[in-house]
PDB file of N, CA and C in Angstrom:
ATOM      1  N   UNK A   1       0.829  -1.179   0.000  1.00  0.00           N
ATOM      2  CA  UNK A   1       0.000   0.000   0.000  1.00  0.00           C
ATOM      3  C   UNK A   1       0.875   1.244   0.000  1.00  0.00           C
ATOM      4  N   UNK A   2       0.508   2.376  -0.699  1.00  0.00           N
ATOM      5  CA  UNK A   2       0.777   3.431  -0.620  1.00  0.00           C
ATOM      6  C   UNK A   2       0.574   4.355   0.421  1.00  0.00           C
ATOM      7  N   UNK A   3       1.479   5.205   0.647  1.00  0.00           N
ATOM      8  CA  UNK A   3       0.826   6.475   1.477  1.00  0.00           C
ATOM      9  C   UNK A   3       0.307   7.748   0.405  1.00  0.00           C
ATOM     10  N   UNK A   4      -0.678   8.535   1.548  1.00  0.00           N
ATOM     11  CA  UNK A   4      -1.019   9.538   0.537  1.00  0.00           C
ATOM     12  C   UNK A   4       0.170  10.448  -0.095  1.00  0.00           C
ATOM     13  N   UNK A   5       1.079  11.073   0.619  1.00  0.00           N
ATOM     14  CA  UNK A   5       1.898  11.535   0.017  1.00  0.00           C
ATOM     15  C   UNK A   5       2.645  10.507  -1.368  1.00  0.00           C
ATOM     16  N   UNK A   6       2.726   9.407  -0.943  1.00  0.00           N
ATOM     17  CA  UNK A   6       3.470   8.700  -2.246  1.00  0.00           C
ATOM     18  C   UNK A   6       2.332   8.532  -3.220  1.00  0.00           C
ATOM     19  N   UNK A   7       1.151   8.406  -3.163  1.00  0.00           N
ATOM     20  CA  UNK A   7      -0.122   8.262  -4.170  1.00  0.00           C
ATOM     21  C   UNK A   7      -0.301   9.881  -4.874  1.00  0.00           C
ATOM     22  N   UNK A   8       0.511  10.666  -3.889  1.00  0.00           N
ATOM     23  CA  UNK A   8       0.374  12.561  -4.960  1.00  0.00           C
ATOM     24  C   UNK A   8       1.150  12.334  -5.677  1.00  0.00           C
ATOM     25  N   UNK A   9       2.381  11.951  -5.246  1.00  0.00           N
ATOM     26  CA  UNK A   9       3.618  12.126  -6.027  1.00  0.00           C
ATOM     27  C   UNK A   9       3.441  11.364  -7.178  1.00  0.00           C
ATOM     28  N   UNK A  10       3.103   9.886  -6.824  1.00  0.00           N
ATOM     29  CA  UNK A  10       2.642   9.514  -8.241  1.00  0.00           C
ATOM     30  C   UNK A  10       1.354   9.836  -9.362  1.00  0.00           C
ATOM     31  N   UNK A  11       0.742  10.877  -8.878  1.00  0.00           N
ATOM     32  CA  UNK A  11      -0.333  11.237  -9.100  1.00  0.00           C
ATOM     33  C   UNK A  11       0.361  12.504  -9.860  1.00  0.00           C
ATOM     34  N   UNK A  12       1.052  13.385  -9.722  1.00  0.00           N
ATOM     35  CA  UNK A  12       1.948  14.182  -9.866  1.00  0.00           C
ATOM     36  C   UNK A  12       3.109  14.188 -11.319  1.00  0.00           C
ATOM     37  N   UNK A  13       3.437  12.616 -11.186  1.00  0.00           N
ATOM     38  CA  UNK A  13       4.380  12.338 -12.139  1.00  0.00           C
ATOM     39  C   UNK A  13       3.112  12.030 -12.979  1.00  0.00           C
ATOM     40  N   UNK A  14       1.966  11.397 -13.099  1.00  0.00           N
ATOM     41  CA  UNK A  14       1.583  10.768 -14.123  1.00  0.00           C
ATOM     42  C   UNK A  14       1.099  12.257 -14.731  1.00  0.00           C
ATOM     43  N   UNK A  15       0.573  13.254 -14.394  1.00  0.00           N
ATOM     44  CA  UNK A  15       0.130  14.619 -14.779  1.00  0.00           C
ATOM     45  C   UNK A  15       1.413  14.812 -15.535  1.00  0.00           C
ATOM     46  N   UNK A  16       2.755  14.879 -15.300  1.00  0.00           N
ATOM     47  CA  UNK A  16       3.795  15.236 -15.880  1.00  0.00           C
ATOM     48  C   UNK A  16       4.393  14.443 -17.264  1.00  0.00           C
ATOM     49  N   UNK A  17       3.979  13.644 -16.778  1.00  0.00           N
ATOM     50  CA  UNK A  17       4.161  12.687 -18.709  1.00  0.00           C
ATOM     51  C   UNK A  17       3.202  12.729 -19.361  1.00  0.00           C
ATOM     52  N   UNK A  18       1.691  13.475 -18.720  1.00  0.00           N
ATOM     53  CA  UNK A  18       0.634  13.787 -19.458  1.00  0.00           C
ATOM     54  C   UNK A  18       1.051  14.955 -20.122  1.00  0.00           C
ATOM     55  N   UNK A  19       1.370  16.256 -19.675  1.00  0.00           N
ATOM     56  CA  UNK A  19       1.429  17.142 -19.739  1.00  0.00           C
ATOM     57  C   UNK A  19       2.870  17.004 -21.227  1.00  0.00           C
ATOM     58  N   UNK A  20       3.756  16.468 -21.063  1.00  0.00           N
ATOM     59  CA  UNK A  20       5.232  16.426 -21.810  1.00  0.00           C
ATOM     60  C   UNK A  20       4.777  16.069 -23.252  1.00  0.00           C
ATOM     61  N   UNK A  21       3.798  14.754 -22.820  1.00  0.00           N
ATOM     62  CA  UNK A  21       3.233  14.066 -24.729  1.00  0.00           C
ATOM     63  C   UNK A  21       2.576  15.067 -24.941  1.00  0.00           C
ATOM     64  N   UNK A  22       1.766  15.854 -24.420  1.00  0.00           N
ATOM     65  CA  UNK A  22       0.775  16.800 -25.320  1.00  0.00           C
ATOM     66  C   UNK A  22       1.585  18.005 -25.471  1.00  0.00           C
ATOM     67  N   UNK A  23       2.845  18.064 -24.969  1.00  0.00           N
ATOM     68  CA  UNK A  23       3.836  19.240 -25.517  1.00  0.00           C
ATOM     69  C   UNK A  23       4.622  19.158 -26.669  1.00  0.00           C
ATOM     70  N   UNK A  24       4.928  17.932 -26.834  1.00  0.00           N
ATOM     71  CA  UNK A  24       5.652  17.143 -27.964  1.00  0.00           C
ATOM     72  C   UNK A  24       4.532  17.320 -29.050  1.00  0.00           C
ATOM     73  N   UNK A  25       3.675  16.850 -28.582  1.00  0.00           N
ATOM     74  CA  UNK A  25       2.850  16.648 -30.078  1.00  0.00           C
ATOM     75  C   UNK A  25       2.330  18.037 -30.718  1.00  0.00           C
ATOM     76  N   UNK A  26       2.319  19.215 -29.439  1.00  0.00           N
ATOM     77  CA  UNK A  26       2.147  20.359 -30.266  1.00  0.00           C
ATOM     78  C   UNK A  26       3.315  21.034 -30.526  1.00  0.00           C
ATOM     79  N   UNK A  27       4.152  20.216 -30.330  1.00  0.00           N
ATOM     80  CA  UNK A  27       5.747  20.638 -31.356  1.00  0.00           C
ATOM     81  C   UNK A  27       5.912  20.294 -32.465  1.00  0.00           C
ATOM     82  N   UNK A  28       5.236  19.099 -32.910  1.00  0.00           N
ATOM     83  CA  UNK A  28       5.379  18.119 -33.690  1.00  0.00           C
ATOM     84  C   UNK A  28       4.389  18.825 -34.912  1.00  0.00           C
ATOM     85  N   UNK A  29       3.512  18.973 -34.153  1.00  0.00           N
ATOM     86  CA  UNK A  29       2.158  19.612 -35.053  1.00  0.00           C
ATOM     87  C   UNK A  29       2.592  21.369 -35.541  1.00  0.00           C
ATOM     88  N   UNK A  30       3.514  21.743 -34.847  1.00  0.00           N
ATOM     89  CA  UNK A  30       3.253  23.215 -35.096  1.00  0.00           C
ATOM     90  C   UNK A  30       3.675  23.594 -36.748  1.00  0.00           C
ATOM     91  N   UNK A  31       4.394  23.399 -37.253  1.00  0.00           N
ATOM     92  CA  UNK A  31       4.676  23.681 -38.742  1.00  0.00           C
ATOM     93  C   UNK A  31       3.367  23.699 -39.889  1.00  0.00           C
ATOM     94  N   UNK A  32       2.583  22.724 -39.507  1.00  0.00           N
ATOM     95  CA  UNK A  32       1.712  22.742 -39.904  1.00  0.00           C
ATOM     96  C   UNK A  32       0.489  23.455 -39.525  1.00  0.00           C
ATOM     97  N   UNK A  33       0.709  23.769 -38.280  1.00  0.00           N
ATOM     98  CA  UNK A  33      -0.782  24.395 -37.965  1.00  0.00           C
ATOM     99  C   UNK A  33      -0.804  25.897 -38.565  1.00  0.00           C
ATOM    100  N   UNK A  34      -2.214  26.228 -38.962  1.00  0.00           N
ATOM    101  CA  UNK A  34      -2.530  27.309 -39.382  1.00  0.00           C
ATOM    102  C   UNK A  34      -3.062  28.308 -38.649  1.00  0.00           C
ATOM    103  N   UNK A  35      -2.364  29.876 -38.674  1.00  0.00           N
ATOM    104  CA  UNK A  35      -2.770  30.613 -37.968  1.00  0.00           C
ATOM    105  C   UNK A  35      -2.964  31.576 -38.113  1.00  0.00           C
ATOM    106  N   UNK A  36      -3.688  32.447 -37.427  1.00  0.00           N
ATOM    107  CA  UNK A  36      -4.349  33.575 -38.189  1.00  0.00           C
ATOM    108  C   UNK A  36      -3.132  34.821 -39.236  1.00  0.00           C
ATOM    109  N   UNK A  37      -1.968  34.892 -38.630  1.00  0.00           N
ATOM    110  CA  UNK A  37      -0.683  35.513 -39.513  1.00  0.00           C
ATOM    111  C   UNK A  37      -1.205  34.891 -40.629  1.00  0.00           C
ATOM    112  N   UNK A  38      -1.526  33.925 -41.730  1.00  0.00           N
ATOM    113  CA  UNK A  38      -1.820  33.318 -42.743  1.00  0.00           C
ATOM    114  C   UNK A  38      -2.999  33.434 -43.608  1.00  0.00           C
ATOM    115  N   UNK A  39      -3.720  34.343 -42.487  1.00  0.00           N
ATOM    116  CA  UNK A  39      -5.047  35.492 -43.444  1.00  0.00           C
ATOM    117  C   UNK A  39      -4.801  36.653 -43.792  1.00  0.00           C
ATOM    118  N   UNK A  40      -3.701  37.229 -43.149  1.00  0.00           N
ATOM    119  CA  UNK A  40      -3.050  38.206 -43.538  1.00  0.00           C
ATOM    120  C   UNK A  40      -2.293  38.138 -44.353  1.00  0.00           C
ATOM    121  N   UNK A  41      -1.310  37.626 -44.651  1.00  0.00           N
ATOM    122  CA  UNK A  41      -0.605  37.036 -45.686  1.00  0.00           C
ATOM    123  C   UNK A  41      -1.215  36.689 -47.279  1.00  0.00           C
ATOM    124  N   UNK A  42      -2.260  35.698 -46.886  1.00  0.00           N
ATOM    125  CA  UNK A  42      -3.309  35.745 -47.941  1.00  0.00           C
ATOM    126  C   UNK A  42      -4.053  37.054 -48.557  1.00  0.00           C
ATOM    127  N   UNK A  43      -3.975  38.192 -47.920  1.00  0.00           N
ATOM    128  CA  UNK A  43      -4.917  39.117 -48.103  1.00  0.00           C
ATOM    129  C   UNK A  43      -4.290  39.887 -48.711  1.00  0.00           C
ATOM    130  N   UNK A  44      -2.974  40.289 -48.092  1.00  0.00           N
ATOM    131  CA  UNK A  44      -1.913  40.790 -49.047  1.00  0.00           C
ATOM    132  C   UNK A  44      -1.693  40.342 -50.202  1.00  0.00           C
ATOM    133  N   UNK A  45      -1.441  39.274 -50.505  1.00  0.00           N
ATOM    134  CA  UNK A  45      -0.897  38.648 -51.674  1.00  0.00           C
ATOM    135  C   UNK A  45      -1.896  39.090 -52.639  1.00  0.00           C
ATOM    136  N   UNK A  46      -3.601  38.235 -52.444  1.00  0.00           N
ATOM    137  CA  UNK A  46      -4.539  38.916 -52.898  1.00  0.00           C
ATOM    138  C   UNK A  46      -4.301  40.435 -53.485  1.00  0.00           C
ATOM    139  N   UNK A  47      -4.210  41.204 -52.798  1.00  0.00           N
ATOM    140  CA  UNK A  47      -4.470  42.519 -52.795  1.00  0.00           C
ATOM    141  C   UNK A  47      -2.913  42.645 -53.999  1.00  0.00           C
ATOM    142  N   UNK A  48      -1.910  42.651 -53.818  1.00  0.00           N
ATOM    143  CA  UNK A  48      -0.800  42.714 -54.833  1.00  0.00           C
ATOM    144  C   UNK A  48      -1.230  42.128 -56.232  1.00  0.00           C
ATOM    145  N   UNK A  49      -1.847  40.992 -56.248  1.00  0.00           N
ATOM    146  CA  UNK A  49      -2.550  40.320 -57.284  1.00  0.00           C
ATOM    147  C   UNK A  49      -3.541  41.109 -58.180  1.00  0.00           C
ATOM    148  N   UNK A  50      -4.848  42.035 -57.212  1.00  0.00           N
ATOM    149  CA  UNK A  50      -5.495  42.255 -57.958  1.00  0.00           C
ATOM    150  C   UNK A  50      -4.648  43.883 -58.348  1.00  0.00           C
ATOM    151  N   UNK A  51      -3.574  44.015 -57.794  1.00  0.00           N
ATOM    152  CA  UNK A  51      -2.955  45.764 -58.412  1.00  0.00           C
ATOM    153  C   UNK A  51      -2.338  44.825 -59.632  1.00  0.00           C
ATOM    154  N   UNK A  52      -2.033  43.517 -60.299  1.00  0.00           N
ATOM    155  CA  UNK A  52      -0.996  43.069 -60.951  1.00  0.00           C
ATOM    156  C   UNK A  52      -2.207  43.071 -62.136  1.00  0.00           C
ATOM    157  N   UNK A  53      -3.256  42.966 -61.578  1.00  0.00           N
ATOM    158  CA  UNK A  53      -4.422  42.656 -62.983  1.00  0.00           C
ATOM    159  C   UNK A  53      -4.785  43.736 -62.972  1.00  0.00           C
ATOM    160  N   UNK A  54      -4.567  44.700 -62.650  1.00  0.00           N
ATOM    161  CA  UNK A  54      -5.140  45.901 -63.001  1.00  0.00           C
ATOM    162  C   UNK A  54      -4.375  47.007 -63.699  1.00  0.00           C
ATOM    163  N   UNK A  55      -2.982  46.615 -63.239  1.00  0.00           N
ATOM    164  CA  UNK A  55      -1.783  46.641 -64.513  1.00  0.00           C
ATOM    165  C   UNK A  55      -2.010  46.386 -65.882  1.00  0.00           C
ATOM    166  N   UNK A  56      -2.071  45.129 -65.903  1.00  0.00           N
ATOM    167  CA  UNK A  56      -2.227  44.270 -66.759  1.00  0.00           C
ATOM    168  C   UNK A  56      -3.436  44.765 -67.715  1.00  0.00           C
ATOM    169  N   UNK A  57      -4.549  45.026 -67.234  1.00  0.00           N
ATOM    170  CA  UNK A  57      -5.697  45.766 -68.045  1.00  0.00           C
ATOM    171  C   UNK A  57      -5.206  46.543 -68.482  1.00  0.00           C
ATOM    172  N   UNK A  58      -5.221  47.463 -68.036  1.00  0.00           N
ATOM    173  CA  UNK A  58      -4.280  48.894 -68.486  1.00  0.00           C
ATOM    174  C   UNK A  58      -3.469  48.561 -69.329  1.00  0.00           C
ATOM    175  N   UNK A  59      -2.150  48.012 -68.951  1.00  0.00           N
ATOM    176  CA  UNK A  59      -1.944  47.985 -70.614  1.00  0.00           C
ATOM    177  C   UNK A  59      -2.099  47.319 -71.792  1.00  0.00           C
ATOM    178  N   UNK A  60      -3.234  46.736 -71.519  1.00  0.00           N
ATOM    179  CA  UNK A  60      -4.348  46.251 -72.452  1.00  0.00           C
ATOM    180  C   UNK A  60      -4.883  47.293 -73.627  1.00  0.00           C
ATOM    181  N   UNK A  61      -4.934  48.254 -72.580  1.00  0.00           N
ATOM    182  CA  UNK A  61      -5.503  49.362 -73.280  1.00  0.00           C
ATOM    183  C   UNK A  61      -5.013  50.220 -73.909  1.00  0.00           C
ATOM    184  N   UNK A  62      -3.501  50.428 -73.508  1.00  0.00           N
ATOM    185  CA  UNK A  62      -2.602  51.064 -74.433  1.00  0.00           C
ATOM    186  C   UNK A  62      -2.315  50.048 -75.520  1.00  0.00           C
ATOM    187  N   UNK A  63      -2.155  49.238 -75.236  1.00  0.00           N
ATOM    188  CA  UNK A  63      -1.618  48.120 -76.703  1.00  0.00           C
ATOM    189  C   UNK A  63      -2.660  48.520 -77.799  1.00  0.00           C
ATOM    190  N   UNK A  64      -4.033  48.116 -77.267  1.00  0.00           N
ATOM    191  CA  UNK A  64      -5.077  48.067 -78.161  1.00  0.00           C
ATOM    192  C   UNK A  64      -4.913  49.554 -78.530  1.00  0.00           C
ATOM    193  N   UNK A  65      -4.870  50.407 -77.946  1.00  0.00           N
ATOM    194  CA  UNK A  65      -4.842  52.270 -78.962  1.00  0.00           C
ATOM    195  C   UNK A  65      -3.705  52.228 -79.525  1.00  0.00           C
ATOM    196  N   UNK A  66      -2.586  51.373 -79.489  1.00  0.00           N
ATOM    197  CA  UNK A  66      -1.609  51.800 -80.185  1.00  0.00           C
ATOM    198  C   UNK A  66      -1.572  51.367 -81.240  1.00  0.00           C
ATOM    199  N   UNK A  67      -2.303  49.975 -81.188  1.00  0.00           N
ATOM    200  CA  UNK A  67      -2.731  49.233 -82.730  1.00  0.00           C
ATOM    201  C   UNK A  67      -3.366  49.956 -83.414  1.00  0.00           C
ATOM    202  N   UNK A  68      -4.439  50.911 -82.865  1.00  0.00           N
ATOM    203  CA  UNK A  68      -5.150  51.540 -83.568  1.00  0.00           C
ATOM    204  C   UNK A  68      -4.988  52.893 -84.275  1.00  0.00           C
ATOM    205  N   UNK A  69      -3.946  53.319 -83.478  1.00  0.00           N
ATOM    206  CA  UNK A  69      -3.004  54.786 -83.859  1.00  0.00           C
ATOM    207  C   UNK A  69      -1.980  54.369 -84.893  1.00  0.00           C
ATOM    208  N   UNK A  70      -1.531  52.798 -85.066  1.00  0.00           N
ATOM    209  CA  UNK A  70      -0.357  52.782 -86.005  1.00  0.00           C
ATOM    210  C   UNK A  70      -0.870  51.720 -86.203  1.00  0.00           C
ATOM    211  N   UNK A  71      -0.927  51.447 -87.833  1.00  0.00           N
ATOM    212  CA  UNK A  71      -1.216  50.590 -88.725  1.00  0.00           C
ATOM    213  C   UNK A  71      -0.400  49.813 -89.315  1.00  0.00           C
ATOM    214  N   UNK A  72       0.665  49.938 -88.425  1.00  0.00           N
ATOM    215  CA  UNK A  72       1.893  48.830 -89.571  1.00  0.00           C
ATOM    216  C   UNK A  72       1.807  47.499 -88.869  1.00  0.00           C
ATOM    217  N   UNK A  73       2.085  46.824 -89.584  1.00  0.00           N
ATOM    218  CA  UNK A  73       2.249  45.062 -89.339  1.00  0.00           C
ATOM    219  C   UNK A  73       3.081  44.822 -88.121  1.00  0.00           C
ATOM    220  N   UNK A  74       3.780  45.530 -88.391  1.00  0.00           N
ATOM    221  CA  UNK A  74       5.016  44.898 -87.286  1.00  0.00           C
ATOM    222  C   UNK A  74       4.459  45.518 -85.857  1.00  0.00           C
ATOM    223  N   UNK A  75       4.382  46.594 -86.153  1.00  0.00           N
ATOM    224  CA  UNK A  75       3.359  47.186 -84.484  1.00  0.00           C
ATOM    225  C   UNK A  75       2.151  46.372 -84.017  1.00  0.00           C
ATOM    226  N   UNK A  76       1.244  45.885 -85.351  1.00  0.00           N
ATOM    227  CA  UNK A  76      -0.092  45.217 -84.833  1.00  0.00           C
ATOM    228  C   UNK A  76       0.534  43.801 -84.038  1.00  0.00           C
ATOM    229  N   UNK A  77       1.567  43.272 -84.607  1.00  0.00           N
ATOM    230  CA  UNK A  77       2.104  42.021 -84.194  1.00  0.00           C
ATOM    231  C   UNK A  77       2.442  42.120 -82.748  1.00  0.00           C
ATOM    232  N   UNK A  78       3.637  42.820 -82.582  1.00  0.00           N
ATOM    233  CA  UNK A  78       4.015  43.541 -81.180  1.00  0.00           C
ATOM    234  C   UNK A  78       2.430  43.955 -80.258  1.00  0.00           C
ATOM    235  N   UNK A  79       1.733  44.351 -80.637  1.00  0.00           N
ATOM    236  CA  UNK A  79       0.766  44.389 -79.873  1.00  0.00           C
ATOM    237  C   UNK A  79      -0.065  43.709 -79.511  1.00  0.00           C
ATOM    238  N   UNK A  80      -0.327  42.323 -80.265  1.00  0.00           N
ATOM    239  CA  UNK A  80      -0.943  41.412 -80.086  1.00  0.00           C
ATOM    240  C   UNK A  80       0.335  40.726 -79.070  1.00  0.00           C
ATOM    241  N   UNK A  81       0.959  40.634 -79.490  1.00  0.00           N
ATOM    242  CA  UNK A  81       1.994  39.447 -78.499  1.00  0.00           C
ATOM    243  C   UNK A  81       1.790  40.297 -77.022  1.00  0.00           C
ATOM    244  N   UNK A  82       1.884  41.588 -76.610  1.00  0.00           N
ATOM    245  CA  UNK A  82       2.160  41.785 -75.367  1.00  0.00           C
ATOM    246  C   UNK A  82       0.251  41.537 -75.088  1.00  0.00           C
ATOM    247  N   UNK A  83      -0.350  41.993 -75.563  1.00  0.00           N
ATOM    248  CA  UNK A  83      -2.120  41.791 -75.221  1.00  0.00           C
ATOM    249  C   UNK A  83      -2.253  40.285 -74.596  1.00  0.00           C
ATOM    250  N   UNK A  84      -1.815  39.182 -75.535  1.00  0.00           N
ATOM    251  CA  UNK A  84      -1.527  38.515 -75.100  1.00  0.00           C
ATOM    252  C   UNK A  84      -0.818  37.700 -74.013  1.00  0.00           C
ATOM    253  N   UNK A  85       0.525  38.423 -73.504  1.00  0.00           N
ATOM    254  CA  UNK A  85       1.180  38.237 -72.596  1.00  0.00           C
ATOM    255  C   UNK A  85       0.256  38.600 -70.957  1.00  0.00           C
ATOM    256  N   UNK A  86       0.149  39.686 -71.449  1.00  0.00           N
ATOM    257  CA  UNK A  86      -1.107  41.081 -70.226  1.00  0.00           C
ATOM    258  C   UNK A  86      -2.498  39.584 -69.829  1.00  0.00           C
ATOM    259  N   UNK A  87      -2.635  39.030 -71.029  1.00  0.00           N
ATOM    260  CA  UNK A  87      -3.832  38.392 -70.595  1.00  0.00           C
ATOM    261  C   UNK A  87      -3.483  37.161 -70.355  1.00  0.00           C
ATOM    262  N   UNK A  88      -2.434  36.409 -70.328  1.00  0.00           N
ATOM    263  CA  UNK A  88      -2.248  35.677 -69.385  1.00  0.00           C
ATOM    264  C   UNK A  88      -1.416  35.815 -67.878  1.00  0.00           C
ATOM    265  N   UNK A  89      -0.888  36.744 -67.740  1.00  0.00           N
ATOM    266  CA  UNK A  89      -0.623  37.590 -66.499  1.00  0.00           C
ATOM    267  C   UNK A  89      -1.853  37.576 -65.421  1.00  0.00           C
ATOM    268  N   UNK A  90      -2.834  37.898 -66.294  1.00  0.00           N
ATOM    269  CA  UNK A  90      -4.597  38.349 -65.814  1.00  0.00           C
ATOM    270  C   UNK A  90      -4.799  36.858 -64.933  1.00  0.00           C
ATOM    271  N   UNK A  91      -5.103  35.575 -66.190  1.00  0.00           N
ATOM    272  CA  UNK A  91      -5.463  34.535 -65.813  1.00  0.00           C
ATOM    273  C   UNK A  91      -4.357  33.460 -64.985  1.00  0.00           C
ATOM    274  N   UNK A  92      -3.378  33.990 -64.680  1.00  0.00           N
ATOM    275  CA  UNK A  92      -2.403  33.255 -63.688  1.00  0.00           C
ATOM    276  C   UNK A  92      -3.222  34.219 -62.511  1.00  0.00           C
ATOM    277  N   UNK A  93      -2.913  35.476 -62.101  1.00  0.00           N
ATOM    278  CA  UNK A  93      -3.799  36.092 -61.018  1.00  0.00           C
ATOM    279  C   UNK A  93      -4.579  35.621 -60.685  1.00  0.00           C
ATOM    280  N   UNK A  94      -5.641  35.550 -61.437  1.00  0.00           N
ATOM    281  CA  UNK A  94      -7.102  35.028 -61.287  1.00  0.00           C
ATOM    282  C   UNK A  94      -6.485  33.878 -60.340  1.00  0.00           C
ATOM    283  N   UNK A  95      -6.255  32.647 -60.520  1.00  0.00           N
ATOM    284  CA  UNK A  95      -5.847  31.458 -60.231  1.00  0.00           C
ATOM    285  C   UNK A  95      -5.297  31.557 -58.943  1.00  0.00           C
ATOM    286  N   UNK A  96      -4.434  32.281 -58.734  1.00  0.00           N
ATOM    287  CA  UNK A  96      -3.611  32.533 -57.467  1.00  0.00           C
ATOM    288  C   UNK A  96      -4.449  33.108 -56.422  1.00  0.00           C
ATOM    289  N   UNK A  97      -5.501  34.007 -56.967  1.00  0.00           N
ATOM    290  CA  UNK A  97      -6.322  34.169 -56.002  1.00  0.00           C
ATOM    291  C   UNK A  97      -7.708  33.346 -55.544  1.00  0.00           C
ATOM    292  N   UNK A  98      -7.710  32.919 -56.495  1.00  0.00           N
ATOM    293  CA  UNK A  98      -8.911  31.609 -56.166  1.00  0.00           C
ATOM    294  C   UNK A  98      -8.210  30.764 -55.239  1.00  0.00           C
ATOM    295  N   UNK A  99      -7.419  30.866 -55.615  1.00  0.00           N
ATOM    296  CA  UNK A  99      -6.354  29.632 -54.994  1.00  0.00           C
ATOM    297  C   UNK A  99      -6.001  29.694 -53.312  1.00  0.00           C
ATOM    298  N   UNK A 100      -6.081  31.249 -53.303  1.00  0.00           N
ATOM    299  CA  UNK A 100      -5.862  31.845 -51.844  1.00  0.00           C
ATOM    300  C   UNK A 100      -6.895  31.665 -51.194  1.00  0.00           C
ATOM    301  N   UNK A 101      -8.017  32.578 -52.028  1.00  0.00           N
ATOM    302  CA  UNK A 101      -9.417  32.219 -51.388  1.00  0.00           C
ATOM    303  C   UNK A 101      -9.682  30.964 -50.930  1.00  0.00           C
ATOM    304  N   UNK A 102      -8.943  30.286 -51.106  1.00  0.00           N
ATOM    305  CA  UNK A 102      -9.599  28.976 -50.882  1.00  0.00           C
ATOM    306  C   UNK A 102      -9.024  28.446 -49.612  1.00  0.00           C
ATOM    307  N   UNK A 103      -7.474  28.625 -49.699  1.00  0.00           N
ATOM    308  CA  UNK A 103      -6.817  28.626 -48.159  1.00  0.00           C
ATOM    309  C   UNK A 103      -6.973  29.246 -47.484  1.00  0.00           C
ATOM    310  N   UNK A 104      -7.351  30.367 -47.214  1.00  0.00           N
ATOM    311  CA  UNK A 104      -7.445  31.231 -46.079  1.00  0.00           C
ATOM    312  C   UNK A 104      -9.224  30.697 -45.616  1.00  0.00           C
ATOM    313  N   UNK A 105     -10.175  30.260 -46.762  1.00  0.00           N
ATOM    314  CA  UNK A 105     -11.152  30.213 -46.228  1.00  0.00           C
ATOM    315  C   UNK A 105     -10.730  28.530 -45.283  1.00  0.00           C
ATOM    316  N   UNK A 106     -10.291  28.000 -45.109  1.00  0.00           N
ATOM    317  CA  UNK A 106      -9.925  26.980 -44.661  1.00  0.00           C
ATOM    318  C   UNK A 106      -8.748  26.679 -43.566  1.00  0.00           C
ATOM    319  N   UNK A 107      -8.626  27.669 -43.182  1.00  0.00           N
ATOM    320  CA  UNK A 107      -8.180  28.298 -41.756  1.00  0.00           C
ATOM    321  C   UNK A 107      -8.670  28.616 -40.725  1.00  0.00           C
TER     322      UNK A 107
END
């Protein structure tokens, strides 16, 4: 039989190897866990994203007036290639932010 003091103490230690595994495991776990710093992060990025498509429009719009101010081949070409470039710039954005939206909503 035990005494009470030796039934704390072991009562004591078993709290203490309780306490150690659930410290470990939120060591173990922390890299992964998600935390609110990571909606912020997201929101930013977002927000840089939609100034990158709004770039990107824009000079959408100069390309397209410049095609239209100069009629030579070689300019319409050049202007199609960057219109082009601008609009997949657009649709990588797009993506990155869906993409965010989607992690941060899942936080």
């Amino acid at each position: 039989m035990l005494t009470p003091a030796e039934l704390k103490r072991v009562a004591d230690y078993d709290q203490s190897v309780v306490d150690q595994v659930q410290r470990e495991k939120e060591y173990a776990d922390r890299p992964t866990k998600k935390t609110a710093v990571l909606v912020d992060l997201f929101a930013a990025l977002e927000a840089e994203a939609l100034d990158s498509i709004r770039e990107a429009a824009s000079e959408i719009g100069v390309m397209l007036k410049c095609r239209d101010r100069f009629k030579d081949q070689t300019i319409s070409d050049l202007t199609s290639y960057f219109i082009t470039l601008a609009k997949y710039q657009i649709e990588e954005d797009s993506n990155d932010i869906t993409r965010w939206r989607k992690e941060s909503q899942g936080i």
